[in-house]
Protein backbone atom coordinates (compact mmCIF):
# COMPACT_ATOMS: atom_id res chain seq x y z
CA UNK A 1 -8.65 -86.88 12.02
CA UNK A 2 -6.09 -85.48 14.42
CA UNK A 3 -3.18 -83.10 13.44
CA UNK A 4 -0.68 -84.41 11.70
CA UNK A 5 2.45 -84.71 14.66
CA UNK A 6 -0.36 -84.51 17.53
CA UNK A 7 0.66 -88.05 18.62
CA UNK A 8 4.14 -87.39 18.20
CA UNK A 9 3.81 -85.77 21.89
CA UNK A 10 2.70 -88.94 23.34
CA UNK A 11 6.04 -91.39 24.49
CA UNK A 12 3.68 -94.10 24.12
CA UNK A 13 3.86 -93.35 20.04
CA UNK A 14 7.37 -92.58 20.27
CA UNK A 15 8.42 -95.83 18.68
CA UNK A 16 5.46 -96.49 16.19
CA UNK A 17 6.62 -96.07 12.38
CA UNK A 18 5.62 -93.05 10.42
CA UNK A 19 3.01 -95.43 8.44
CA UNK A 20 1.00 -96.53 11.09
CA UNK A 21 1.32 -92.98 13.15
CA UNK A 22 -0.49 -91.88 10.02
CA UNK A 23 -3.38 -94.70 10.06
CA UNK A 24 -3.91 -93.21 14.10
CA UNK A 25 -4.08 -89.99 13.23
CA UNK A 26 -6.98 -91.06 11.45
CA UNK A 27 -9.22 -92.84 13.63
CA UNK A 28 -8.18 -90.17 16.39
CA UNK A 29 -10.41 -87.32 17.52
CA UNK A 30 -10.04 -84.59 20.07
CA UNK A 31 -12.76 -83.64 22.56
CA UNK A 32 -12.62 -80.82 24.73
CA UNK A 33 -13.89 -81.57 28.81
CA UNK A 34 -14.64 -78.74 31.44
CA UNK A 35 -13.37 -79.03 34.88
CA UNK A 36 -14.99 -82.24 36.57
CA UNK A 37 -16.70 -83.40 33.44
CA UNK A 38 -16.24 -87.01 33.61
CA UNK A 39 -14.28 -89.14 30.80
CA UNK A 40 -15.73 -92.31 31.53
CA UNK A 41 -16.95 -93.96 34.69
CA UNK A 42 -16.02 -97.06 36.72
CA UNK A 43 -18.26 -100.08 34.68
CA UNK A 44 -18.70 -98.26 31.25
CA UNK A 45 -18.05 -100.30 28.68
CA UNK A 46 -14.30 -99.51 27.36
CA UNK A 47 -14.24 -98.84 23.89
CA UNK A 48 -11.68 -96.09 23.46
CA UNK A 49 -7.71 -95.71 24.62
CA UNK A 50 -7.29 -91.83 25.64
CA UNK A 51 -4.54 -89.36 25.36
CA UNK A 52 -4.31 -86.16 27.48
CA UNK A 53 -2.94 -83.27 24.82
CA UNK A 54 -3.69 -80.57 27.59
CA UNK A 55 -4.81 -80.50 31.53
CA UNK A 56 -4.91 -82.90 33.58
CA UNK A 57 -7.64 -85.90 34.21
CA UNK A 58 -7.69 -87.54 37.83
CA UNK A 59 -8.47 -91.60 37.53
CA UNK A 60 -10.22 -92.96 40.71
CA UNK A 61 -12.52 -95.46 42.21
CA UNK A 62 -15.22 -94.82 45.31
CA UNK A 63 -15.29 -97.00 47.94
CA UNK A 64 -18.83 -97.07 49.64
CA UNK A 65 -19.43 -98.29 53.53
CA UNK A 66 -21.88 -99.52 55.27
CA UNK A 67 -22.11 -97.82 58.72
CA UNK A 68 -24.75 -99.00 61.32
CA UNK A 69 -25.79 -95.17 63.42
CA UNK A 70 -27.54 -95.73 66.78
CA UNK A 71 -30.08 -93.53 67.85
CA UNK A 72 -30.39 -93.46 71.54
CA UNK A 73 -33.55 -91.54 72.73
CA UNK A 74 -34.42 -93.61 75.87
CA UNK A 75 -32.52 -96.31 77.77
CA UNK A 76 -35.49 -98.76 76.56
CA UNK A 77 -34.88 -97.56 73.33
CA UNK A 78 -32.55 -97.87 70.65
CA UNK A 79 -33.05 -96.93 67.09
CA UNK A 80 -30.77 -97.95 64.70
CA UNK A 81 -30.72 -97.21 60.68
CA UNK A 82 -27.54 -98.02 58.09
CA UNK A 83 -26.07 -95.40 56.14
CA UNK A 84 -24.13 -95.55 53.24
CA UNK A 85 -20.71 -93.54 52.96
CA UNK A 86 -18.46 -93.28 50.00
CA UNK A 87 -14.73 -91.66 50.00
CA UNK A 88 -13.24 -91.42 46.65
CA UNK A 89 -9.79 -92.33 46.56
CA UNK A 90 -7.63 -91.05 43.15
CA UNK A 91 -5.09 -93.24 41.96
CA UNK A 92 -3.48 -91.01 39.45
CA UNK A 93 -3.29 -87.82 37.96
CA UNK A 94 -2.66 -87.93 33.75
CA UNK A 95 -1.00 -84.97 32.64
CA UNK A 96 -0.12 -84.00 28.65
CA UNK A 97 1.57 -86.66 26.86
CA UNK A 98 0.26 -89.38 28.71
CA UNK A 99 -2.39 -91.93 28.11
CA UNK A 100 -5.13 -93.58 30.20
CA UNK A 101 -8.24 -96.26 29.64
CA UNK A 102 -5.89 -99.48 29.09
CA UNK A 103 -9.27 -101.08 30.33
CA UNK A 104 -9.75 -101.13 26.43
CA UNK A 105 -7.02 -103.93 25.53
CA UNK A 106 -7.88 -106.31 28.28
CA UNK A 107 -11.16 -108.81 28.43
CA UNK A 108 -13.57 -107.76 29.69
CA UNK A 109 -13.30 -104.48 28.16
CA UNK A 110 -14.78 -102.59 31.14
CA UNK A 111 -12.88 -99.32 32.66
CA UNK A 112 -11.68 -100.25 36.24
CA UNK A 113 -11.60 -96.27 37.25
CA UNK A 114 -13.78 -93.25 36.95
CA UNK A 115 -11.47 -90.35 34.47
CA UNK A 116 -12.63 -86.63 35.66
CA UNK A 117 -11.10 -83.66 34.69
CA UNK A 118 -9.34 -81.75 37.38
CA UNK A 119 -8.69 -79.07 34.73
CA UNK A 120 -10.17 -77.82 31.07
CA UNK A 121 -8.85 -80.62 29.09
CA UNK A 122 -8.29 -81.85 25.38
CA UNK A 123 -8.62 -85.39 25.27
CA UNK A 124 -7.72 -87.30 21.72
CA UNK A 125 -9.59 -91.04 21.72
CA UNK A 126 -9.35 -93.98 19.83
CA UNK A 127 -10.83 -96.24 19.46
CA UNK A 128 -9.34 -99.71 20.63
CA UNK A 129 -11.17 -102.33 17.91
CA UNK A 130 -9.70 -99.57 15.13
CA UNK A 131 -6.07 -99.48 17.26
CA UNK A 132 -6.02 -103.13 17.58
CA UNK A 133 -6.59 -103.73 14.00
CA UNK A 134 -3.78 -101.13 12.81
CA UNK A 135 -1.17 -102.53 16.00
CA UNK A 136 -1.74 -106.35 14.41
């Protein structure tokens, strides 16, 4: 169960009646992450809708490449192996207040980034089959 006005910091709550804030609060629960512990990764299942209450969680996707490296030791001879490369690329940055794995609403429930933690963070989650039944 979360503190009572916790999600009262959140503008994506701002508008929710008192009554239903309350049945949240509930279902809520706060988890603290180190720096670069990861949230949830690209292809986990998405079960929960997070909140950053405070640092800051990066959301991003790598990219991997195929690169074909030629080794040339001799002019009769050419050896050539593939290597893989990734580059992350971050999309956003969530900071306190905001709120991140919408993956949860949408079929087929799957998170479409990896969430790290660029900083110490408190995360609240909830869970989305609990949210979904309280926003119907």
């Amino acid at each position: 169960m979360l503190e009572k006005k916790l999600l009262g910091g959140f503008s994506f709550f701002s508008d929710i009646p008192q009554e239903y804030l309350s049945q949240i609060n509930e279902i809520g629960k706060i988890s603290e992450f180190d720096l670069n512990q990861t949230v949830f990764q690209y292809g986990d299942k998405a079960v929960n809708f997070y909140g950053v209450v405070d640092g800051e969680v990066e959301l991003s996707i790598t990219l991997k490449d195929q690169i074909i490296r030629k080794n040339i030791q001799y002019e009769e001879f050419i050896h050539t192996h593939t290597e893989t490369v990734e580059k992350e690329i971050i999309f956003d940055l969530i900071e306190p207040g905001d709120v991140f794995g919408w993956s949860a609403f949408a079929n087929p429930k799957v998170y479409t980034k990896t969430a790290t933690c660029s900083q110490s963070s408190r995360i609240v989650s909830l869970p989305t089959d609990k949210l979904e039944v309280i926003f119907k």
